[in-house]
Protein backbone atom coordinates (compact mmCIF):
# COMPACT_ATOMS: atom_id res chain seq x y z
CA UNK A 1 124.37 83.05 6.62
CA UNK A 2 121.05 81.77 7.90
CA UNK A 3 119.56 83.64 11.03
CA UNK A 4 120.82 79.95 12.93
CA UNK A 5 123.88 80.02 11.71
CA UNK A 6 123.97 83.70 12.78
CA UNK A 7 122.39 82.54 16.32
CA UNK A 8 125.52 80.71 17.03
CA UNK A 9 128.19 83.14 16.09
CA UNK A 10 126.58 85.56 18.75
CA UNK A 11 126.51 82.56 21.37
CA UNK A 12 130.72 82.05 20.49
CA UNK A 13 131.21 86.01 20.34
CA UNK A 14 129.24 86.39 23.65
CA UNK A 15 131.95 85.41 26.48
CA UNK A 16 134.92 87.16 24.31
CA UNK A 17 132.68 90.30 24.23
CA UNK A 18 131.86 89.62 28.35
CA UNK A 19 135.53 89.62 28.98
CA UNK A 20 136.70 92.77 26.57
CA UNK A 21 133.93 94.65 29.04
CA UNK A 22 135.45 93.27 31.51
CA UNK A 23 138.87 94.22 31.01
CA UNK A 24 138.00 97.60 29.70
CA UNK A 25 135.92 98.41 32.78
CA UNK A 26 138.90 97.26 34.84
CA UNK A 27 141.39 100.06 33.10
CA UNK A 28 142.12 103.04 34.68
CA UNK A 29 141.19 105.64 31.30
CA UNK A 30 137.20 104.77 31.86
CA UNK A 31 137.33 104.66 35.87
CA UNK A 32 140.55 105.32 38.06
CA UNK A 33 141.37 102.01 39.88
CA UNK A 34 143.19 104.11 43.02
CA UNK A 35 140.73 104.86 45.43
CA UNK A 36 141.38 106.64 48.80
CA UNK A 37 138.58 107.63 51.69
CA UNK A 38 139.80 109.45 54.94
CA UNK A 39 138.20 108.74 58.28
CA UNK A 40 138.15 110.72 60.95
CA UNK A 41 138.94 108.16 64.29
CA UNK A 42 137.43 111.28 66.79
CA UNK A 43 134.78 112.54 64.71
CA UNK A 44 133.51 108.56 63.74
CA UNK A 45 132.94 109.25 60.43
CA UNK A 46 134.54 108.77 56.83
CA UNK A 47 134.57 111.46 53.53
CA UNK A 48 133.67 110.43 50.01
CA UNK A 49 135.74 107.96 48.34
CA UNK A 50 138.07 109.90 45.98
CA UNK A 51 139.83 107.73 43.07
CA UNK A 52 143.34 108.34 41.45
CA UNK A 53 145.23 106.39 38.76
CA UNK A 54 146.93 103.28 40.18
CA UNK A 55 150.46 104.39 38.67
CA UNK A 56 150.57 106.90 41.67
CA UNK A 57 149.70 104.83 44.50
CA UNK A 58 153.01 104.65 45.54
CA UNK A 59 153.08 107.82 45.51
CA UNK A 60 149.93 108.15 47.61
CA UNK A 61 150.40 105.74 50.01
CA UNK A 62 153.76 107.59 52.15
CA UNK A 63 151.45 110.25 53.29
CA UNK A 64 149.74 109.99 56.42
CA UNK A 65 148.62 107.67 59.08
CA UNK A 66 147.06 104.68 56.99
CA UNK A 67 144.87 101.27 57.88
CA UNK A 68 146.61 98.41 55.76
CA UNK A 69 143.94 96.85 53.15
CA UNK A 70 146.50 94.83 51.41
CA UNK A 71 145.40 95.35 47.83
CA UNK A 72 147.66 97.70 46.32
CA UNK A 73 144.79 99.76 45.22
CA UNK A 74 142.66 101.23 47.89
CA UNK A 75 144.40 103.29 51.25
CA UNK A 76 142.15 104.58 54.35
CA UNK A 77 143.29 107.48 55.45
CA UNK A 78 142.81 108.02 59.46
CA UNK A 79 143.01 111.50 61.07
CA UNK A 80 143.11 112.75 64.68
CA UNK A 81 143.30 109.32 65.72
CA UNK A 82 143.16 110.40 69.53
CA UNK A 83 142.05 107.21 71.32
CA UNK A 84 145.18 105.91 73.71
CA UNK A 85 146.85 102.83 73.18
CA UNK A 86 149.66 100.76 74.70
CA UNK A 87 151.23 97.41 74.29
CA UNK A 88 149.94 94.41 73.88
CA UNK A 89 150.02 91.97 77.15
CA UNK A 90 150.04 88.75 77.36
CA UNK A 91 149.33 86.31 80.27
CA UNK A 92 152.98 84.78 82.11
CA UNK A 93 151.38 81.26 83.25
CA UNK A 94 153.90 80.97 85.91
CA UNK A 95 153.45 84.03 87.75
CA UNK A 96 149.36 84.63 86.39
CA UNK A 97 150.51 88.08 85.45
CA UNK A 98 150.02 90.20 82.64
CA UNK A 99 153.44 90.92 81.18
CA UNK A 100 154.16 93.39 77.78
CA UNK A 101 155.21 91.77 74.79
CA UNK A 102 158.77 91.57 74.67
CA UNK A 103 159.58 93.75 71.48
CA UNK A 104 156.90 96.29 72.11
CA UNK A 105 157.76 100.13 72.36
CA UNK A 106 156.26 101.16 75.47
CA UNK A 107 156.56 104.72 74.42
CA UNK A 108 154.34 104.06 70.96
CA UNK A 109 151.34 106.43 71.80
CA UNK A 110 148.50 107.17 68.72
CA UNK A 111 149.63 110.66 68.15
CA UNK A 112 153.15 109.45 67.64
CA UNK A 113 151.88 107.03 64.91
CA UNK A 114 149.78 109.80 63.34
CA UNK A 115 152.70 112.38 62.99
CA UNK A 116 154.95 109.85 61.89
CA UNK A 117 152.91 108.49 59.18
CA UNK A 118 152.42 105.24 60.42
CA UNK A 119 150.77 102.26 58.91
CA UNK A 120 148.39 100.32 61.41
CA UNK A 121 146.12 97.30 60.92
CA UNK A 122 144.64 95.32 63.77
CA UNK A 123 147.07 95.31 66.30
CA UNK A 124 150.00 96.13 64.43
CA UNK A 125 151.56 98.82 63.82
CA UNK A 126 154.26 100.11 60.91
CA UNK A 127 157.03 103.19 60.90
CA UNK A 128 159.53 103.91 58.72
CA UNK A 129 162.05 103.27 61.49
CA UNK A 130 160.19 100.77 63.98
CA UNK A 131 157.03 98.13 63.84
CA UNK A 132 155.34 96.24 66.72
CA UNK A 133 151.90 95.37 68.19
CA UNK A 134 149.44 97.49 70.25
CA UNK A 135 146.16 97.07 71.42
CA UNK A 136 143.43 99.87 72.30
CA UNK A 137 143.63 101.08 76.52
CA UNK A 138 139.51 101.21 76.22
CA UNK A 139 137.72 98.11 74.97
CA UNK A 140 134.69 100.21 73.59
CA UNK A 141 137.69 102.44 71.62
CA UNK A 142 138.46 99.09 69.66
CA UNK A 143 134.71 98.06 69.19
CA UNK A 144 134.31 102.18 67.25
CA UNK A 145 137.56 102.11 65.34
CA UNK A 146 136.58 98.12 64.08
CA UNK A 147 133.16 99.82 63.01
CA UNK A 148 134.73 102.77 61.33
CA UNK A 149 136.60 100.68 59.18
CA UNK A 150 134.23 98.39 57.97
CA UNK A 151 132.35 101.61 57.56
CA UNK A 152 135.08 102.66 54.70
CA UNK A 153 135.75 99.26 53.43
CA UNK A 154 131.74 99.50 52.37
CA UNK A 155 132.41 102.41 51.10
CA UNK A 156 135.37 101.45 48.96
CA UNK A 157 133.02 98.42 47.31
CA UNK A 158 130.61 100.33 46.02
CA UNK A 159 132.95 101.61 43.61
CA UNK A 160 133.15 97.72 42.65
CA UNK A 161 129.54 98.03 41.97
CA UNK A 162 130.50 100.99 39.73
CA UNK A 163 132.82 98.89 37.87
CA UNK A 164 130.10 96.00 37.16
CA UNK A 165 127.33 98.81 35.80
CA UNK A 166 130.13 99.86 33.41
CA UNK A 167 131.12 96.27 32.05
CA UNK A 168 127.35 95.70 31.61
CA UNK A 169 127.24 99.05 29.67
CA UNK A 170 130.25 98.28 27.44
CA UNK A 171 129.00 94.60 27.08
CA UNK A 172 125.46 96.17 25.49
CA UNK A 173 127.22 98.66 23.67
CA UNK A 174 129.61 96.03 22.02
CA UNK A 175 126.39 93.89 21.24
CA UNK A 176 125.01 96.88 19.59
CA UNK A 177 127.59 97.52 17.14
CA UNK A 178 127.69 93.99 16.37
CA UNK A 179 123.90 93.70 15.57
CA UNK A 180 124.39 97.32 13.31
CA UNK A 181 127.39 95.78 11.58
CA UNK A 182 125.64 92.73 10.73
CA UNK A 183 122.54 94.46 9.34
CA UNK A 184 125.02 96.51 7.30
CA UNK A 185 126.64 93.82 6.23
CA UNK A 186 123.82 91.96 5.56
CA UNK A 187 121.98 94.76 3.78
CA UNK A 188 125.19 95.61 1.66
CA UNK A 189 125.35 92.13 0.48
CA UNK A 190 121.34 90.98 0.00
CA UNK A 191 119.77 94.62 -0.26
CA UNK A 192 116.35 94.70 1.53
CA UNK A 193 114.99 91.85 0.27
CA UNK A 194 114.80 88.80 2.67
CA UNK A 195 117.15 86.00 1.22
CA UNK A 196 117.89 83.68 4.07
CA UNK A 197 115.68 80.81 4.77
CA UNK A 198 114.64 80.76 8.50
C-alpha cells in the first residue's frame, strides 16, 4: 500500500472512529450518564453535580421535591423551598376580576410540596395523589427561583463538555493505535527498508 493509498483509508476510517468515540463516551462504564445537583431555594445556591448510572434513575427520581428537566437523565433536587405560593388567577372578562383556576388546590402551600415529594416545573406542580398549577405570591420570589435553575441547568452542561473532552481523547487514542498497527504491519511485512513509492 502506497502512503496515498494509505491517506485514504484513514480519511474512510475517520468518521467510523469519530462515532465509536462517540458512543463510547456516551456509555455509562467511562462517565455515569445520571447526574443529580441539589439547590437550596432559601439559601440561593446549588451543590456539585453528583453523577449515578442511568439504570437507577428511577430509582432516584421518587425522592424529594424535584424541578422537571424532561430528559430522563438529569433531576434538580430543591430543598427548603420556603417562598409562598398560591393558585394561579386568571382574569373573568365579565366581572374584570381575578378569579382562581378552577381545578387548583387552594390549600397547595410549598412546604406541602416539599414533604410530599412533589415534582414542580414552571407553574405546575406534580404529587403522587394530586397535580395542578401555582404561581409564586412575590414576583421577585419567581425572578430568584427562575435564576437558580438556570444556575443548575449550567451546571448540569458542563458535564456535556466533559463528555466531548473524552470522545476527543478516545478519538486520538483510536488514531494512535491505528498509526502503531500500521507501522507494525508495515514493518512486519517490508522490514525497515522503504518500499513504497511516494
Amino acid at each position: 500500500m502506497n502512503k496515498k493509498q494509505f491517506f485514504r483509508l484513514t480519511i474512510v476510517l475517520a468518521l467510523p472512529f469519530f462515532i465509536l468515540s462517540w458512543w463510547l463516551s456516551q456509555q455509562d462504564f467511562i462517565l455515569e450518564r445520571g447526574q443529580q445537583i441539589t439547590c437550596d431555594v432559601e439559601g440561593n445556591y446549588c451543590d456539585s453535580v453528583y453523577s449515578f448510572p442511568q439504570k437507577v434513575y428511577a430509582e432516584i427520581n421518587t425522592h424529594g421535591l424535584r424541578y422537571s428537566l424532561h430528559d430522563g437523565e438529569s433531576i434538580i433536587f430543591l430543598k427548603n423551598f420556603t417562598y409562598p405560593i398560591g393558585p394561579v388567577y386568571f382574569l373573568n372578562y365579565e366581572t374584570n376580576e381575578k378569579v382562581a383556576d378552577l381545578d387548583a388546590d387552594l390549600s397547595m402551600t410549598s412546604s406541602r410540596l416539599e414533604s410530599e415529594g412533589c415534582t414542580i416545573s414552571t407553574m405546575h406542580y406534580f404529587c403522587s395523589d394530586s397535580s395542578g398549577k401555582f404561581s409564586f405570591t412575590n414576583t421577585e420570589d419567581a425572578k430568584k427561583f427562575d435564576s437558580l435553575i438556570n444556575t443548575a441547568k449550567d451546571k448540569l452542561k458542563q458535564s456535556d463538555k466533559i463528555r466531548i473532552g473524552i470522545a476527543l481523547a478516545i478519538f486520538l487514542a483510536i488514531f494512535l493505535c491505528y498509526f502503531i498497527l500500521s507501522f507494525l504491519i508495515k514493518f512486519i511485512i517490508y522490514g525497515s527498508k522503504k518500499s513504497d513509492k511516494e
